[in-house]
C-alpha atoms as a PDB file:
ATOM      1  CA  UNK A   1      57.349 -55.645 -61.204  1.00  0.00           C
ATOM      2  CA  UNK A   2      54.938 -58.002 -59.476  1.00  0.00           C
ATOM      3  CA  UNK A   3      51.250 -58.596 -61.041  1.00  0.00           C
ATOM      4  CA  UNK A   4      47.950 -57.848 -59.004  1.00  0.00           C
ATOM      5  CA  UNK A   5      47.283 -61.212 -58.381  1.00  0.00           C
ATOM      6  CA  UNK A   6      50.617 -61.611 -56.983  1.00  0.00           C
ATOM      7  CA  UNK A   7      50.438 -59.079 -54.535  1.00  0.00           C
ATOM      8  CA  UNK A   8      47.202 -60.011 -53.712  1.00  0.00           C
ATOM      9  CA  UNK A   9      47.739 -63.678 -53.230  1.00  0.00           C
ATOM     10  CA  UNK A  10      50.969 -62.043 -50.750  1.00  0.00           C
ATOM     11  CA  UNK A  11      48.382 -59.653 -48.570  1.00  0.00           C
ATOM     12  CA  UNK A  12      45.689 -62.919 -48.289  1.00  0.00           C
ATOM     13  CA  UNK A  13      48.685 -65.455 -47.399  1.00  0.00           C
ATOM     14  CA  UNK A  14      50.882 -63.323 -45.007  1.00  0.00           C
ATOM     15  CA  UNK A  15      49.482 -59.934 -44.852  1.00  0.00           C
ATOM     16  CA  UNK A  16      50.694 -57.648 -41.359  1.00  0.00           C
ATOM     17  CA  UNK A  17      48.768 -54.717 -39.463  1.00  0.00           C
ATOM     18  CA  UNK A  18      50.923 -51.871 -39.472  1.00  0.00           C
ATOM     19  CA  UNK A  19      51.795 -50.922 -35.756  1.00  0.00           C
ATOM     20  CA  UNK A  20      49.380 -48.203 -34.216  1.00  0.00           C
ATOM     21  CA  UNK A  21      46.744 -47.719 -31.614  1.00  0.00           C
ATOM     22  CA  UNK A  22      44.012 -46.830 -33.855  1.00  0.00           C
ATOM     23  CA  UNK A  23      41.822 -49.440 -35.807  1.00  0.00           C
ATOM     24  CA  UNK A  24      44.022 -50.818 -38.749  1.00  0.00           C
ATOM     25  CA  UNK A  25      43.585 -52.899 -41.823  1.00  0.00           C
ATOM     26  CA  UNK A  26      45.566 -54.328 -44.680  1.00  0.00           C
ATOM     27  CA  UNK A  27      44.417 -55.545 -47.919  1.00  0.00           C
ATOM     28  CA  UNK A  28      43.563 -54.174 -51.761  1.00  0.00           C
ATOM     29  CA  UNK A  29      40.125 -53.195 -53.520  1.00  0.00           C
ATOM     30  CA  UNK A  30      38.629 -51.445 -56.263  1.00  0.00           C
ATOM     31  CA  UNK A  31      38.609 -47.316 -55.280  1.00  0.00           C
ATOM     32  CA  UNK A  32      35.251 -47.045 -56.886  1.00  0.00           C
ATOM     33  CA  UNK A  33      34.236 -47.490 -60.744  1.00  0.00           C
ATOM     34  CA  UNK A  34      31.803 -44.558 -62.039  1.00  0.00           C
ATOM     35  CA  UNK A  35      29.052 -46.066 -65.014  1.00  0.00           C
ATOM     36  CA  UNK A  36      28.065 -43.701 -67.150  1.00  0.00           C
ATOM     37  CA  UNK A  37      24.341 -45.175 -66.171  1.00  0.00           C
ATOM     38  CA  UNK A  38      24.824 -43.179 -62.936  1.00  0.00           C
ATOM     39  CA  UNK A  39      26.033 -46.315 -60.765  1.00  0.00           C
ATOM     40  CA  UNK A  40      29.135 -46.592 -59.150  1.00  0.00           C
ATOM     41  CA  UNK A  41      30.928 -49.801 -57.348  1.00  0.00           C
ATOM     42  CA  UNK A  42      33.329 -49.666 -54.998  1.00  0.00           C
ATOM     43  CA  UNK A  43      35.550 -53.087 -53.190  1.00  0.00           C
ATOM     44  CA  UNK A  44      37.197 -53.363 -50.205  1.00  0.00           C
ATOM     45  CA  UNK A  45      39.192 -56.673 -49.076  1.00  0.00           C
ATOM     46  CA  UNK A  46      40.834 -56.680 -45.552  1.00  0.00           C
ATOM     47  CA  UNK A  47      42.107 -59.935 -45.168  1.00  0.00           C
ATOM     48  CA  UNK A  48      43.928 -58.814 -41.666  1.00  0.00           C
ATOM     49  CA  UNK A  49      42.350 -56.085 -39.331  1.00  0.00           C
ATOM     50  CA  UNK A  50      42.455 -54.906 -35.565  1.00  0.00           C
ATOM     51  CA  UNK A  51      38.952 -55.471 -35.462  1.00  0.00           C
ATOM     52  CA  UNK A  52      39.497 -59.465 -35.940  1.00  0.00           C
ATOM     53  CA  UNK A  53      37.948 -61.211 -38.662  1.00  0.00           C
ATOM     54  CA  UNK A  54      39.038 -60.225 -41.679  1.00  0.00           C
ATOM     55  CA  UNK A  55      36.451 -58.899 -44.338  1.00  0.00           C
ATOM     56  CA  UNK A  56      34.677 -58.201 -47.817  1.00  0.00           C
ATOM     57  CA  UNK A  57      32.668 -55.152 -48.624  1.00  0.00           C
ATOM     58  CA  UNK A  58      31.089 -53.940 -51.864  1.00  0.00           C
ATOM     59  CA  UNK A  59      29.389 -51.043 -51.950  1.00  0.00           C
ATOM     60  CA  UNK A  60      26.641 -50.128 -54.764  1.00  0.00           C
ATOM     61  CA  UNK A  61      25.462 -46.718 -55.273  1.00  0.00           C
ATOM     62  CA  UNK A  62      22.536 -46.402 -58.144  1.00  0.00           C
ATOM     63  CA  UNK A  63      21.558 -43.967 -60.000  1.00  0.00           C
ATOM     64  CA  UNK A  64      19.084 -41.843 -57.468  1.00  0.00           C
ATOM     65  CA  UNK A  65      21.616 -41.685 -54.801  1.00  0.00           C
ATOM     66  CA  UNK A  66      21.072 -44.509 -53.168  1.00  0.00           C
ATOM     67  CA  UNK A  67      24.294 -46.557 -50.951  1.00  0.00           C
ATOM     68  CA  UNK A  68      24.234 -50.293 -50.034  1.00  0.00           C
ATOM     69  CA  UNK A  69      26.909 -51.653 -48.689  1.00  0.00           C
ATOM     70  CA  UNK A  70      26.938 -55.477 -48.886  1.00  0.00           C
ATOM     71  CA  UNK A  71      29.561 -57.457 -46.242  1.00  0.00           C
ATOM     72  CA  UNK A  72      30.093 -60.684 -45.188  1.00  0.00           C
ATOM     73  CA  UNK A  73      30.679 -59.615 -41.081  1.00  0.00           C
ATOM     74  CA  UNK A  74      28.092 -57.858 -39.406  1.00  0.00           C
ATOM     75  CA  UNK A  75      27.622 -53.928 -40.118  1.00  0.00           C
ATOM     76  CA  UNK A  76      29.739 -53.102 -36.934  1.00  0.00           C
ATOM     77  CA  UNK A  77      32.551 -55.284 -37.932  1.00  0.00           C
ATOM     78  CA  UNK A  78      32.709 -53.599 -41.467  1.00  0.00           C
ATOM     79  CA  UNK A  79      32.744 -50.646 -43.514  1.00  0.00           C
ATOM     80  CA  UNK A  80      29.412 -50.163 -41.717  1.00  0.00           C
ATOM     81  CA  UNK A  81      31.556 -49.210 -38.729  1.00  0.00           C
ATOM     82  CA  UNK A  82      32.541 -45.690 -40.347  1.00  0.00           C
ATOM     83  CA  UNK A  83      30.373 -45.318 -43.415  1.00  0.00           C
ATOM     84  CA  UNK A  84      26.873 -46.198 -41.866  1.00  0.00           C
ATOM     85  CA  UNK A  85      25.006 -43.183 -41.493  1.00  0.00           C
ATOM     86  CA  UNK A  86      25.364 -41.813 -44.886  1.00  0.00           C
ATOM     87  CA  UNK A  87      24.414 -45.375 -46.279  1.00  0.00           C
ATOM     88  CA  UNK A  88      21.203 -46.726 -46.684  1.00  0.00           C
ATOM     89  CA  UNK A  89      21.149 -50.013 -46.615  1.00  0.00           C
ATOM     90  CA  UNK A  90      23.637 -52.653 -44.812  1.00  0.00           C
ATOM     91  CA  UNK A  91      23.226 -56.230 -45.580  1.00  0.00           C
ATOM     92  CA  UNK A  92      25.542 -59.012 -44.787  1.00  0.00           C
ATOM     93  CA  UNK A  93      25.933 -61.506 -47.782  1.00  0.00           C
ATOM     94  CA  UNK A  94      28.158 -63.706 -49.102  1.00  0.00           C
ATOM     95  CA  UNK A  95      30.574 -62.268 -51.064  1.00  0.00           C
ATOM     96  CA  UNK A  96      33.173 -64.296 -53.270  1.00  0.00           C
ATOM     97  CA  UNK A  97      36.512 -62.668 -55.065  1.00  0.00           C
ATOM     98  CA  UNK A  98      38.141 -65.075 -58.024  1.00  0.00           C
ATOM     99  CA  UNK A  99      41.163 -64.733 -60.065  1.00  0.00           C
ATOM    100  CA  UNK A 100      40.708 -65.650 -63.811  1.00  0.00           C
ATOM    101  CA  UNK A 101      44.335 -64.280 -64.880  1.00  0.00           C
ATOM    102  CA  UNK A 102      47.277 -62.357 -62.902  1.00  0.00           C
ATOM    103  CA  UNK A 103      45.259 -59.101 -64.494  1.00  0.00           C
ATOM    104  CA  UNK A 104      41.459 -60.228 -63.880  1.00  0.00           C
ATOM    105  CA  UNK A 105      39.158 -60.855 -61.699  1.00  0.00           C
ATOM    106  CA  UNK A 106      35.327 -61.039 -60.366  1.00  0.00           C
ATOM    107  CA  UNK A 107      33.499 -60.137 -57.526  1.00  0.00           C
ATOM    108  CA  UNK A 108      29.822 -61.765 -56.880  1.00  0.00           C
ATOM    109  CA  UNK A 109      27.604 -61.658 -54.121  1.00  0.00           C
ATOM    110  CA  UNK A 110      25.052 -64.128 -53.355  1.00  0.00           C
ATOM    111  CA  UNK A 111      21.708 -62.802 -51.660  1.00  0.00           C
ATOM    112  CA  UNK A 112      19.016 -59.985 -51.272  1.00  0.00           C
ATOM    113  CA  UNK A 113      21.626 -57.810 -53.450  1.00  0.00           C
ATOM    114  CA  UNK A 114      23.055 -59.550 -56.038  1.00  0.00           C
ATOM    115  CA  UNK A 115      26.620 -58.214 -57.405  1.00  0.00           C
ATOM    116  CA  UNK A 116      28.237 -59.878 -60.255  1.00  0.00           C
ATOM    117  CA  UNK A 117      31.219 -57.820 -61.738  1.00  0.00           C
ATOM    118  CA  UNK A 118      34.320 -58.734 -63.841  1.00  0.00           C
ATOM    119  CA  UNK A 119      36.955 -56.400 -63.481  1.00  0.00           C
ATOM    120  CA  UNK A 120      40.439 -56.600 -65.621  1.00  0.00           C
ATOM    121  CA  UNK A 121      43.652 -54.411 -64.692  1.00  0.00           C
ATOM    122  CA  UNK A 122      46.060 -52.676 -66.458  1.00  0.00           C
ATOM    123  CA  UNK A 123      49.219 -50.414 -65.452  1.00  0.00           C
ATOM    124  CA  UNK A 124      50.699 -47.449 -67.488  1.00  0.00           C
ATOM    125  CA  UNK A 125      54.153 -45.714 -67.268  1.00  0.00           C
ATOM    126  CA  UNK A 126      52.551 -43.028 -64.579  1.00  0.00           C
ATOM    127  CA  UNK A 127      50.857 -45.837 -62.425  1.00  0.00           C
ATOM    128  CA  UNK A 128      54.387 -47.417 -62.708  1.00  0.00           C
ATOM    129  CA  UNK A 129      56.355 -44.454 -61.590  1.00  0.00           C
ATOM    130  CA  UNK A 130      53.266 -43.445 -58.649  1.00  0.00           C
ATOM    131  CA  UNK A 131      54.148 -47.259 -57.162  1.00  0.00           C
ATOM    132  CA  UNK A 132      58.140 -47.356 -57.303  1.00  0.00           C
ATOM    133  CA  UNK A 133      57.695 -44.017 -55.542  1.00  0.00           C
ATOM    134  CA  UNK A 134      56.101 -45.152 -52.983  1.00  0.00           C
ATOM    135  CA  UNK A 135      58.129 -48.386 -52.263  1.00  0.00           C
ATOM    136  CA  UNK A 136      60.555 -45.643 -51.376  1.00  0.00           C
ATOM    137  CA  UNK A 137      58.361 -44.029 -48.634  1.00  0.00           C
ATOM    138  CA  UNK A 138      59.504 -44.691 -44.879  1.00  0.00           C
ATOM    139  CA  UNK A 139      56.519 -46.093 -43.266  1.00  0.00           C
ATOM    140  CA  UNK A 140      57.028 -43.108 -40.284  1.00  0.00           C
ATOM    141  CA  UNK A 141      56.207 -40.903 -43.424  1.00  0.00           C
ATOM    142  CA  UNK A 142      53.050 -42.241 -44.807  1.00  0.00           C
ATOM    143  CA  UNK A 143      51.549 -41.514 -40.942  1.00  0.00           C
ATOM    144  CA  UNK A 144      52.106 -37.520 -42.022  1.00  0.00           C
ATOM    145  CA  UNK A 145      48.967 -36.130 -42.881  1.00  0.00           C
ATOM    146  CA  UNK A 146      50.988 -33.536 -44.257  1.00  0.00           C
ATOM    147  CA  UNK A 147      52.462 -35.827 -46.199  1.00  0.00           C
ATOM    148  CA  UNK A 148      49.070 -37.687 -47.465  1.00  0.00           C
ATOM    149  CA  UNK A 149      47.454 -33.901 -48.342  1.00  0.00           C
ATOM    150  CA  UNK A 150      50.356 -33.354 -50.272  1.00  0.00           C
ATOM    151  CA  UNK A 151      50.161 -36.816 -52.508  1.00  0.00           C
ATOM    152  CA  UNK A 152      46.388 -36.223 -52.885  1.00  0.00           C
ATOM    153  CA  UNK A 153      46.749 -33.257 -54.787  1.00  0.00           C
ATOM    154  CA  UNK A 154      49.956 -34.707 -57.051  1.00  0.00           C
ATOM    155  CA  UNK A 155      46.931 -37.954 -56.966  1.00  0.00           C
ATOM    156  CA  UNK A 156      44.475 -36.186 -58.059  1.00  0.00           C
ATOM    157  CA  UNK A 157      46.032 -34.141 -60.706  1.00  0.00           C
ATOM    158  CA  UNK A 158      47.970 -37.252 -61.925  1.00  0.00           C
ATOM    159  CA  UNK A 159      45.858 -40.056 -62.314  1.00  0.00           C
ATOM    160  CA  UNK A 160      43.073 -37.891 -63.828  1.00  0.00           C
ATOM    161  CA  UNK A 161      40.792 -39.382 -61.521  1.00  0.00           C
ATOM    162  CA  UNK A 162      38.777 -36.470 -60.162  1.00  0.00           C
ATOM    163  CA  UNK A 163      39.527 -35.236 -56.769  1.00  0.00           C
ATOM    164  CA  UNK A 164      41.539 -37.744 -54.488  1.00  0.00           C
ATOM    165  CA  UNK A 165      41.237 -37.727 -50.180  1.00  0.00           C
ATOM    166  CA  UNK A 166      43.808 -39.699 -48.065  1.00  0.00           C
ATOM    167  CA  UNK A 167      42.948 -38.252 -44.876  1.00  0.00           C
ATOM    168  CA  UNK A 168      40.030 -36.681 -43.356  1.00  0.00           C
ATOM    169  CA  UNK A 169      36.632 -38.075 -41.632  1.00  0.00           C
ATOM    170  CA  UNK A 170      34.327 -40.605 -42.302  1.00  0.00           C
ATOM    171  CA  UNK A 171      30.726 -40.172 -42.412  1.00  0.00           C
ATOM    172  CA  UNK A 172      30.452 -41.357 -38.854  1.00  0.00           C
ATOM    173  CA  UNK A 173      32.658 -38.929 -37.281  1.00  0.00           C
ATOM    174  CA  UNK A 174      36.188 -40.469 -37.172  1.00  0.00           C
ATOM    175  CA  UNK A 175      39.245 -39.645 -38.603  1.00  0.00           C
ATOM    176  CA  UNK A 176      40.885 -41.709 -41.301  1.00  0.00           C
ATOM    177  CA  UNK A 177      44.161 -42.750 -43.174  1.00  0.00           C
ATOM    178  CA  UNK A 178      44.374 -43.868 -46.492  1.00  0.00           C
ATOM    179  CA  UNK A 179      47.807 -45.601 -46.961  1.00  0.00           C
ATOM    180  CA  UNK A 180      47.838 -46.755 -51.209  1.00  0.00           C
ATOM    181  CA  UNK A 181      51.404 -48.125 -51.733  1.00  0.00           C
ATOM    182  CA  UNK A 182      50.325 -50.370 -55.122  1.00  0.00           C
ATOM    183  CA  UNK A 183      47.791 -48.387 -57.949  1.00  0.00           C
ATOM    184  CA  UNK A 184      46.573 -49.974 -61.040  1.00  0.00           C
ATOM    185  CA  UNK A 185      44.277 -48.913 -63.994  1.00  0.00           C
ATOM    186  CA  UNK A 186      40.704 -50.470 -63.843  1.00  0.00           C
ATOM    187  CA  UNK A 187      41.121 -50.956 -67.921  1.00  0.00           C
ATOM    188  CA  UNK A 188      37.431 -52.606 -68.094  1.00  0.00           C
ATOM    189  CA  UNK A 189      34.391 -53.629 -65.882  1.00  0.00           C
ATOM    190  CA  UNK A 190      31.380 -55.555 -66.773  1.00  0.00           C
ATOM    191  CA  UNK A 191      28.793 -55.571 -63.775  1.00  0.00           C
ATOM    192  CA  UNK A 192      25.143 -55.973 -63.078  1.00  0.00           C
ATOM    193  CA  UNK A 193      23.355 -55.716 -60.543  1.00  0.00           C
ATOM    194  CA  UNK A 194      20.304 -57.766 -59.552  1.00  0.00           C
ATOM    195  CA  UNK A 195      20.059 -58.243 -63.144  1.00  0.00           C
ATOM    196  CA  UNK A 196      20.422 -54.989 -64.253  1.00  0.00           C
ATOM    197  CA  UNK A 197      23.338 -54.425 -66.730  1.00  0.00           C
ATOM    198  CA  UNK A 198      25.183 -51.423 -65.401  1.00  0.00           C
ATOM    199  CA  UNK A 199      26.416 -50.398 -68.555  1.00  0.00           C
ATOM    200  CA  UNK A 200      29.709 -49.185 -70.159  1.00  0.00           C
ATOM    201  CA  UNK A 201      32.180 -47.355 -67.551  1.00  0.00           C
ATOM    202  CA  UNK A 202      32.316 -43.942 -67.373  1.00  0.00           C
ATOM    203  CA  UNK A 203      32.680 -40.277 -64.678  1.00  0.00           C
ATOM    204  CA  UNK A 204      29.298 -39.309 -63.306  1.00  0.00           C
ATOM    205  CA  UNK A 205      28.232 -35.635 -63.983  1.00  0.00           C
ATOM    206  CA  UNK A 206      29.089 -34.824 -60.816  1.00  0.00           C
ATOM    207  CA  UNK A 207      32.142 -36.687 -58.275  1.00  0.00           C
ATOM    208  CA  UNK A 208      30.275 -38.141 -55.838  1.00  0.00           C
ATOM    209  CA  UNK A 209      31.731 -38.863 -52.027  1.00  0.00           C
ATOM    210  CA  UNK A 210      31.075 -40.314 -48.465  1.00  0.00           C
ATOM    211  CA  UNK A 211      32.363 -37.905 -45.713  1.00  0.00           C
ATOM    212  CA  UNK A 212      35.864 -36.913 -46.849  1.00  0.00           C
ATOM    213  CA  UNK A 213      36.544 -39.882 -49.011  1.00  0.00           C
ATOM    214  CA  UNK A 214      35.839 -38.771 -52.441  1.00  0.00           C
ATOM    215  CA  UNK A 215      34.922 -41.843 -55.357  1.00  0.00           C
ATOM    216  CA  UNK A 216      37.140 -41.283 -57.876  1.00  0.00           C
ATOM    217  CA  UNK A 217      35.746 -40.608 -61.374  1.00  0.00           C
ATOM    218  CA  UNK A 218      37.868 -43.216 -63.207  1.00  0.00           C
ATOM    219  CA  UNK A 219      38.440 -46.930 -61.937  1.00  0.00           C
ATOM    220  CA  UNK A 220      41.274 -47.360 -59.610  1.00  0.00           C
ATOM    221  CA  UNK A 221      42.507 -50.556 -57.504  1.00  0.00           C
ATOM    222  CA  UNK A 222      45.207 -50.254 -54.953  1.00  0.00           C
ATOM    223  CA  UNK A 223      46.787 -52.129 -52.043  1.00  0.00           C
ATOM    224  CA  UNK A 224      47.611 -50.978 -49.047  1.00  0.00           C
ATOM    225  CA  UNK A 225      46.753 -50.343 -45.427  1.00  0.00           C
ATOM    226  CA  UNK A 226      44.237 -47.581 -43.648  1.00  0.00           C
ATOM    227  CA  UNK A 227      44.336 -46.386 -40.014  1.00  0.00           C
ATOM    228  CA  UNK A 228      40.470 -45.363 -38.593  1.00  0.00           C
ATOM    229  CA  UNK A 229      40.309 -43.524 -35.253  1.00  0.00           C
ATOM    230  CA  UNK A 230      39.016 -45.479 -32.189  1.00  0.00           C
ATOM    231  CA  UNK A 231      35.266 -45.638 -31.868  1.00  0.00           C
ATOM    232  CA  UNK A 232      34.120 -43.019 -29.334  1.00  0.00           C
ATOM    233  CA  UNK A 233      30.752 -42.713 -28.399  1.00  0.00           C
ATOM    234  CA  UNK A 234      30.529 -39.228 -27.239  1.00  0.00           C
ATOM    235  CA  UNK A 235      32.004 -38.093 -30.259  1.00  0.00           C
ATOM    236  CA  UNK A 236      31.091 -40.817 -33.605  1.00  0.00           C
ATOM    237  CA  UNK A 237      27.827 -42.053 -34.503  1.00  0.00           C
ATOM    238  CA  UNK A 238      26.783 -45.374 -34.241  1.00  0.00           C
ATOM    239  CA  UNK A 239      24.639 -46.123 -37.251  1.00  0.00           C
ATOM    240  CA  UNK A 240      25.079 -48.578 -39.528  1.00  0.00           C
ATOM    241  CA  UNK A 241      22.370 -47.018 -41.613  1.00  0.00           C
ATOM    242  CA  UNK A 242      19.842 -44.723 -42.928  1.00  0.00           C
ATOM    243  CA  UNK A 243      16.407 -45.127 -41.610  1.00  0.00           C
ATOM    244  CA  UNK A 244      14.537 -44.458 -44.638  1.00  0.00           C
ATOM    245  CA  UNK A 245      16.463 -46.291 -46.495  1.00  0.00           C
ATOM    246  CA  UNK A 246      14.106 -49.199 -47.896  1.00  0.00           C
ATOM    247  CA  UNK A 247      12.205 -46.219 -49.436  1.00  0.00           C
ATOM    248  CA  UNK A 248      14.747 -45.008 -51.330  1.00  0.00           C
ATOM    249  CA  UNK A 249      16.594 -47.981 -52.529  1.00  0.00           C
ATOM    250  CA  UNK A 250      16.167 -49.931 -55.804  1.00  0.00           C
ATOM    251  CA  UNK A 251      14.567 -52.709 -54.898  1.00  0.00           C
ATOM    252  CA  UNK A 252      15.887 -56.068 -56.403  1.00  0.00           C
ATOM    253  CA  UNK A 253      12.977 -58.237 -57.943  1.00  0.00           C
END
């Protein structure tokens, strides 16, 4: 069985949109990692997208509550696109991914929000078994949302995670996808953020979510591809983020 790095190195070099007419993208991240300090971190890397440019997004949520997403496109272009109006703050930033080993790797961003996180992988017999599954899959069947209900609830029982969505809305209104063919164990993270040492890993007291998509309480990286309905104006909102959002976020000295 391939590594992460592998795969990865695959989806950056000669990653392919799946065919359909809604807004697509195909790449890997980090699900979300809960600290027990009350943060939580979450990656998403779409090298290829229907939007054009592919993408980098980590999100930061601290310990009052408080979302920023960091991304090197502009808001509209990004995660901003769907998650904005439950988020308070969207910044674009540099953001750089490196591989230390086929298992490890670390994220760091480099302005008004500083990220830097080291993240190593592991897989287990059930994480093993969930991804040899789903090389099986027909692609025709991972566009059931029948189908995606169905592995959320085996997901979310399984991987001991905490509840687990692959299909429902987005904070700003549209529907959404979530295609994981490739799961691994986040074994250990190490982050802090603008030099604040987020502490050991860890679930939160209570799950915490954005729209439908629910964090899940135990780290989780996958690879894969998600579909995101069209962007409708008399239906979705526009915003790419809270308006009272600087007084609410922790401010980075």
């Amino acid at each position: 069985m391939q590594d992460p790095r592998h795969v990865v190195e695959t989806i950056e070099n000669r990653g392919t949109l799946p065919e359909g007419d809604e807004e697509r993208f195909t790449g890997y991240g980090v699900m979300g990692v809960p600290f027990r300090s009350g943060h939580v971190l979450c990656l998403r890397r779409f090298p290829v997208t229907s939007l054009g440019r592919g993408y980098t997004s980590v999100w930061h949520r601290d310990p009052g509550g408080c979302w920023t997403f960091i991304q090197d496109v502009p808001p509209q272009s990004g995660c901003s696109r769907y998650f904005g109006s439950a988020v308070d703050r969207s910044l674009v930033q540099d953001i750089r991914i490196e591989w230390s080993s086929p298992w490890s790797f670390s994220v760091d961003t480099r302005g008004e929000h500083p990220v830097h996180w080291q993240v190593r992988l592991s897989r287990t017999k059930l994480s093993d078994l969930m991804n040899a599954a789903a090389g099986y899959l027909p692609e025709a069947l991972w566009r059931s949302e029948a189908l995606l209900r169905a592995i959320s609830r085996v997901g979310s029982m399984a991987l001991g995670a905490g509840r687990i969505n692959l299909v429902g809305a987005v904070p700003n209104g549209q529907r959404f996808r979530a295609n994981p063919k490739r799961i691994w164990v986040i074994e250990s993270s190490q982050a802090d953020v603008c030099g604040r040492d987020l502490g050991e890993m860890g679930p939160l007291a209570e799950q915490v979510s954005l729209g439908d998509f629910w964090i899940p309480q135990r780290g989780r990286f996958f690879t894969g591809s998600s579909y995101l309905e069209p962007f409708d104006e008399t239906r979705h909102m526009f915003a790419t983020s809270r308006a009272d959002g600087g007084e609410r976020c922790m401010v980075c000295a």
